[in-house]
Protein backbone atom coordinates (compact mmCIF):
# COMPACT_ATOMS: atom_id res chain seq x y z
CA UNK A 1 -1.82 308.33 22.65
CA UNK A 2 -0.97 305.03 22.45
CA UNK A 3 2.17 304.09 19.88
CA UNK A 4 1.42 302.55 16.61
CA UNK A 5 3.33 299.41 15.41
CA UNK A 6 3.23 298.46 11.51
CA UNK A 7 3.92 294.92 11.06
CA UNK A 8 4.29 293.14 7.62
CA UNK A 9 4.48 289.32 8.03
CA UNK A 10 2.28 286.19 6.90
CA UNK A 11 -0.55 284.89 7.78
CA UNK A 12 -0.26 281.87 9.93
CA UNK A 13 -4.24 280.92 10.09
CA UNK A 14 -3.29 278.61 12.84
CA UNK A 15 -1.52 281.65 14.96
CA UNK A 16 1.64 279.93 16.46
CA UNK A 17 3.64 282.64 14.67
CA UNK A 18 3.14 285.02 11.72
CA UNK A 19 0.76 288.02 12.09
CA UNK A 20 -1.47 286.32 14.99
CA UNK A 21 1.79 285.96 17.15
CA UNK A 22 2.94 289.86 16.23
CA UNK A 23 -0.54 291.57 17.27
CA UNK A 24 -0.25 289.41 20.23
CA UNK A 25 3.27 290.56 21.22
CA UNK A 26 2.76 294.16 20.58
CA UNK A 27 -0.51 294.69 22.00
CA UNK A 28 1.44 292.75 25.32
CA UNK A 29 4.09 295.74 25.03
CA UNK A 30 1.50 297.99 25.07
CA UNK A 31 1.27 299.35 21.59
CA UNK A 32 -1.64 299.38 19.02
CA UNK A 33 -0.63 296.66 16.14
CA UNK A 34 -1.33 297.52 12.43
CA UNK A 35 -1.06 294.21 10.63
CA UNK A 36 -0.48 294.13 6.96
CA UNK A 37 -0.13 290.57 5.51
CA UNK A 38 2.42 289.53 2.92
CA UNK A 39 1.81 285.79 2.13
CA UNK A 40 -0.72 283.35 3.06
CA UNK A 41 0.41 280.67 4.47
CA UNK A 42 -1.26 276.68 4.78
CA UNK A 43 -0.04 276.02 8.21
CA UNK A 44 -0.79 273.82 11.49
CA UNK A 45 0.90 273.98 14.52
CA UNK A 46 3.17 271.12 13.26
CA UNK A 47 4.64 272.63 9.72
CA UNK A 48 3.89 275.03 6.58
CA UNK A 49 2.25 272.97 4.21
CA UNK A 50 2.42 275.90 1.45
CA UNK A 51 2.82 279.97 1.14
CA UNK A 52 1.56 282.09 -1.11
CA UNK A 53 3.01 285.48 -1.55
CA UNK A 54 0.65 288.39 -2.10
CA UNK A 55 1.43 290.85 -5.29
CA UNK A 56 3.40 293.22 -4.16
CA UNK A 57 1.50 295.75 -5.11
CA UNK A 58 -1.07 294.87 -2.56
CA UNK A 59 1.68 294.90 -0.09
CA UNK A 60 2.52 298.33 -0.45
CA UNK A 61 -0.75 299.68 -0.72
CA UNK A 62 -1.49 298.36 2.51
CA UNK A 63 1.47 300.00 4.19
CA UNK A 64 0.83 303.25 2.39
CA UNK A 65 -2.80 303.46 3.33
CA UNK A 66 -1.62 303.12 7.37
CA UNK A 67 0.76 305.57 6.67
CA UNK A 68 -1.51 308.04 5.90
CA UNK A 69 -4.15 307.77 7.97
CA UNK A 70 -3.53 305.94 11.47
CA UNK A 71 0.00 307.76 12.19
CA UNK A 72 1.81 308.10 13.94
CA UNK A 73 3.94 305.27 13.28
CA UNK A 74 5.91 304.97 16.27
CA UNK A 75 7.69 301.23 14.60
CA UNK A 76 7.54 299.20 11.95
CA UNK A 77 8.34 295.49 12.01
CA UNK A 78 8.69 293.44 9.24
CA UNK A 79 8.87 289.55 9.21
CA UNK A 80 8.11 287.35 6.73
CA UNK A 81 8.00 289.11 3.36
CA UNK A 82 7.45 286.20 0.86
CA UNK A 83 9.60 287.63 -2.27
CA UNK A 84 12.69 289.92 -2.96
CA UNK A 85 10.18 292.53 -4.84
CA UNK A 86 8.25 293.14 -1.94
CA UNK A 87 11.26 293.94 0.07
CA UNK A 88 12.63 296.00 -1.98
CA UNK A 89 9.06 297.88 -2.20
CA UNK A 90 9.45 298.14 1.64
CA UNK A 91 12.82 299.66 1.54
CA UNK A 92 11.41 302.37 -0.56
CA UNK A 93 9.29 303.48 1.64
CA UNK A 94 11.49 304.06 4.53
CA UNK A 95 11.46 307.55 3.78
CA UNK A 96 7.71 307.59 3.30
CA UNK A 97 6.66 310.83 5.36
CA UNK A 98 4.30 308.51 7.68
CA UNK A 99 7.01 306.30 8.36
CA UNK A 100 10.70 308.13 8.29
CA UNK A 101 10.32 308.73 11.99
CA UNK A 102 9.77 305.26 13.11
CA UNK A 103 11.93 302.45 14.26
CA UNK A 104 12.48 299.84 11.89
CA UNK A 105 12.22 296.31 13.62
CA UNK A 106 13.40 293.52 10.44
CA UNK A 107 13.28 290.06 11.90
CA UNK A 108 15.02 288.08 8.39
CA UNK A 109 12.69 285.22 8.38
CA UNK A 110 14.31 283.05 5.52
CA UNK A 111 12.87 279.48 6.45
CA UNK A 112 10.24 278.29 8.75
CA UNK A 113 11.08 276.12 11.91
CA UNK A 114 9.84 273.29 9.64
CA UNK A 115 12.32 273.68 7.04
CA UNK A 116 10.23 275.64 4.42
CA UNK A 117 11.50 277.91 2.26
CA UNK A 118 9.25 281.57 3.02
CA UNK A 119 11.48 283.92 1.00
CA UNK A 120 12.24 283.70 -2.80
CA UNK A 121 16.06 284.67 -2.75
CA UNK A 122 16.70 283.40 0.22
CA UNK A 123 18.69 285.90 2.87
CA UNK A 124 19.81 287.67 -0.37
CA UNK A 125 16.51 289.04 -0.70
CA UNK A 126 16.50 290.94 2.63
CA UNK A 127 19.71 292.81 1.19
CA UNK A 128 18.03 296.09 0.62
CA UNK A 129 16.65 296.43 3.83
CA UNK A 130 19.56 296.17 6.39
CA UNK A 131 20.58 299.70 5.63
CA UNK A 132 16.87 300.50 6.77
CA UNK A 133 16.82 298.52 9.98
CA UNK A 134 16.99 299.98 13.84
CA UNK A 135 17.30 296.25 14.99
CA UNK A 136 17.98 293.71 12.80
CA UNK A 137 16.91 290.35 14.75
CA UNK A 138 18.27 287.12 12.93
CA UNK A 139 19.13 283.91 14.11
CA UNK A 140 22.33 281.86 14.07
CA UNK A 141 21.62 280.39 10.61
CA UNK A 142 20.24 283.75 9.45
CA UNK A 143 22.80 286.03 10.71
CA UNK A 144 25.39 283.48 8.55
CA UNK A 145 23.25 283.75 5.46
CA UNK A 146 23.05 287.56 5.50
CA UNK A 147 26.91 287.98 6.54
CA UNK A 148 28.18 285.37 4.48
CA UNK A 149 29.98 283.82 7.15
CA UNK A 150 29.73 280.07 8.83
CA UNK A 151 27.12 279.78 11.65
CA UNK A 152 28.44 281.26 14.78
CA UNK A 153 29.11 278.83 17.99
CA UNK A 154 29.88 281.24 20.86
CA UNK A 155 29.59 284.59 21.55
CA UNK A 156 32.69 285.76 19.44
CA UNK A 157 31.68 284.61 16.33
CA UNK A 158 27.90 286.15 16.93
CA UNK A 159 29.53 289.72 17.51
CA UNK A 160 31.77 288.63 14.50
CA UNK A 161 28.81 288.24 12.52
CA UNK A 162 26.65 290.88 14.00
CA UNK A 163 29.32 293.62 13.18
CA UNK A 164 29.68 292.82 9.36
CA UNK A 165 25.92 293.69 9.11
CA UNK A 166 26.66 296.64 11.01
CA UNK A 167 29.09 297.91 8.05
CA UNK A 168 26.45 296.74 5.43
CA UNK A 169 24.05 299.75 7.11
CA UNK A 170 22.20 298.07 10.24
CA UNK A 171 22.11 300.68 13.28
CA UNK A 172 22.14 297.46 15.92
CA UNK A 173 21.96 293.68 15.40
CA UNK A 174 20.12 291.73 17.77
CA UNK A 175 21.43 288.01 17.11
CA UNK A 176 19.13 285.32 18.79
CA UNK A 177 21.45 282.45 19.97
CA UNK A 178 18.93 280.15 20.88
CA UNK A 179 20.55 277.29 19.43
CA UNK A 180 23.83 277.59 20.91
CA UNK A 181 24.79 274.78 23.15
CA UNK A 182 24.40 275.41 27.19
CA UNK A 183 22.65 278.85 28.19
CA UNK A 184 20.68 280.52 25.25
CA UNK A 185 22.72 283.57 24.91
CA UNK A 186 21.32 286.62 23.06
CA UNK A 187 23.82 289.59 21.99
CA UNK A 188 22.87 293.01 21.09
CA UNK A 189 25.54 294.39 18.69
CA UNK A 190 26.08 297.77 18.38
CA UNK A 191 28.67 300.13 16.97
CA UNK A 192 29.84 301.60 20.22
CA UNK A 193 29.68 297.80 22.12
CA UNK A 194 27.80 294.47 22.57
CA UNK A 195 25.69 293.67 25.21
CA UNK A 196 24.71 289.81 26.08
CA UNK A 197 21.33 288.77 27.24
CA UNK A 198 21.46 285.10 29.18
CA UNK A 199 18.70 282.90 29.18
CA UNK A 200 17.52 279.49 30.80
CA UNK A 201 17.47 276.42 28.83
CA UNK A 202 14.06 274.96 28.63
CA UNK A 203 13.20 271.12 27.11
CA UNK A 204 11.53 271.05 24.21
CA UNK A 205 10.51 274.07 22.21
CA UNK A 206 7.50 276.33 20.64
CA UNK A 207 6.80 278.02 17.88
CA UNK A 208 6.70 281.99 16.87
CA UNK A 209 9.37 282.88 19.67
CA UNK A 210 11.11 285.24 16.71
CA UNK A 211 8.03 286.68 15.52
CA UNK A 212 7.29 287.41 19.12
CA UNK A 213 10.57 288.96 20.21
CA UNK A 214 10.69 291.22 17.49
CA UNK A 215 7.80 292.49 17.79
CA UNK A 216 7.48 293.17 21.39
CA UNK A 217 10.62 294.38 20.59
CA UNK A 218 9.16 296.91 17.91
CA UNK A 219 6.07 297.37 20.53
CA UNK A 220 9.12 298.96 23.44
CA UNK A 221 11.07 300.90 20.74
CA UNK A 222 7.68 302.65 19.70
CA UNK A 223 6.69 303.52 23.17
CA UNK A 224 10.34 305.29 23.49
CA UNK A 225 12.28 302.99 25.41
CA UNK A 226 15.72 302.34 24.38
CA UNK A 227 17.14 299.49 22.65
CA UNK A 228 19.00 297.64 25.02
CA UNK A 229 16.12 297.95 27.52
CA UNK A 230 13.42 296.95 24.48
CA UNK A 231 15.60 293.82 24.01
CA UNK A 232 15.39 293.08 27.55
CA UNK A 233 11.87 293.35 28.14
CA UNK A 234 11.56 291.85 24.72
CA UNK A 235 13.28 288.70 26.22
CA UNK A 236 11.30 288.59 29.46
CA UNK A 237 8.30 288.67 27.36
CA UNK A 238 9.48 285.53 25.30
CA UNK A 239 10.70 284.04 28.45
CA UNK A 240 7.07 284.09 29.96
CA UNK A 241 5.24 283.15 26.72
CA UNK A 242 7.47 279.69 26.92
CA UNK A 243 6.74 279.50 30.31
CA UNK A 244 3.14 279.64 29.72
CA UNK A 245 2.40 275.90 29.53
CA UNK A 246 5.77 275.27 31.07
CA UNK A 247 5.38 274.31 34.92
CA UNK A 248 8.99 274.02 35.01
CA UNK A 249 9.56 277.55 34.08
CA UNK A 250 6.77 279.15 36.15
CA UNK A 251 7.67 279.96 39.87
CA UNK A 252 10.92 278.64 40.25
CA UNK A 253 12.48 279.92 37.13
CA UNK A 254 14.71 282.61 36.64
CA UNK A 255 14.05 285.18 33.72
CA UNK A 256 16.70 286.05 31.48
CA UNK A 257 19.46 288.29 32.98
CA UNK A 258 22.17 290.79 31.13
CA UNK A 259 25.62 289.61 31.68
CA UNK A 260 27.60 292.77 33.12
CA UNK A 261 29.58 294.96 30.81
């Protein structure tokens, strides 16, 4: 049977990232996507122009009704979440019977690549959720806001950073260093070590490569692959979506690599 992957997110009608972009990345990883939307978003390739949560009543009915019927759940990502009271609806349901078995994929999606604001709360919001996350997948600037530290700039601080969310209840911290200077470095945190995932720097830059990780990412995890593997194949995946309309990272190119332990 193929694995089921939940996935509550926004709606980004013009599908550069969002709930488009997740279906996309899981069905890639080879897993059936059941997309539940949280906000709707007014959105171009360019910016968000507006979002709209959804009540979060509507949320959670959603979830529950997928639950129930199209288990099992092998993962369940979450992304964009649009208030505080839906996430703390989520984190109820951790221990929903449809869902206690899967892996929790939480990619803390605070503010757009535009700038907007797509959480009320801010990274305070996503507090109730860490203890219920497999992977937690932030940023630089999102792995500050939910450890209360200042951004990382190397490797150190990342693990720094990575391991205080750790001790707030995360099983593994995936933190996404794409905006470090020289080599995009990924690093998988986990209690019993840290594992680094090196990329190639590309010009320029897209859209939805968060949304995308994370959910291939969820996609691997529900199919029964390990973490660190899932976070590697995760990254190839994003590594050949940027190369997609990329000449310069077709042929030639190198995919990312894990630095030895």
């Amino acid at each position: 049977m193929t694995p089921a992957v939940l996935v509550v997110a926004g709606l980004d009608p013009s599908g550069g990232a969002g709930l488009l972009a997740d279906v996309e990345a899981i069905r890639a990883a080879g897993a059936r996507p059941l997309a539940c939307a949280s906000a709707i978003t007014v959105q171009t390739m360019s910016a968000v122009r507006s979002s709209h949560p959804l009540p979060v009543e509507q949320v959670v009915a959603q979830v529950e009704a997928l639950a129930e019927e199209e288990g099992p759940i092998g993962a369940v990502k979450l992304g964009m979440l649009g208030s505080a009271a839906v996430a703390r609806a989520l984190a109820a349901l951790r221990d929903h019977p449809g869902l206690r078995d899967a892996a929790w994929v939480i990619d803390p999606v605070i503010r757009s690549s535009s700038g907007a604001a797509l959480v009320d709360g801010g990274a305070a919001a996503y507090g109730p959720l860490l203890a219920a996350a497999t992977v937690l997948t932030p940023n630089l600037a999102e792995v500050a806001a939910l450890a209360g530290v200042v951004e990382p700039e190397g490797v150190e601080a990342m693990e720094a950073a990575g391991r205080r969310l750790l001790a707030s209840g995360a099983a593994s911290v995936l933190v996404k260093g794409g905006h470090l200077e020289g080599a995009p470095v990924d690093l998988l945190v986990e209690p019993g070590g840290s594992r680094a995932f090196i990329g190639v720097r590309r010009p320029g830059t897209k859209r939805g490569t968060g949304c995308r990780l994370a959910s291939h990412l969820a996609g691997r995890l529900a199919a029964g692959v390990g973490r660190e593997e899932a976070a590697a194949e995760a990254k190839g995946y994003v590594f050949a979506y940027l190369g997609a309309t990329d000449e310069r990272l077709l042929p030639g190119a190198h995919p990312p690599r894990m630095a030895p332990r």
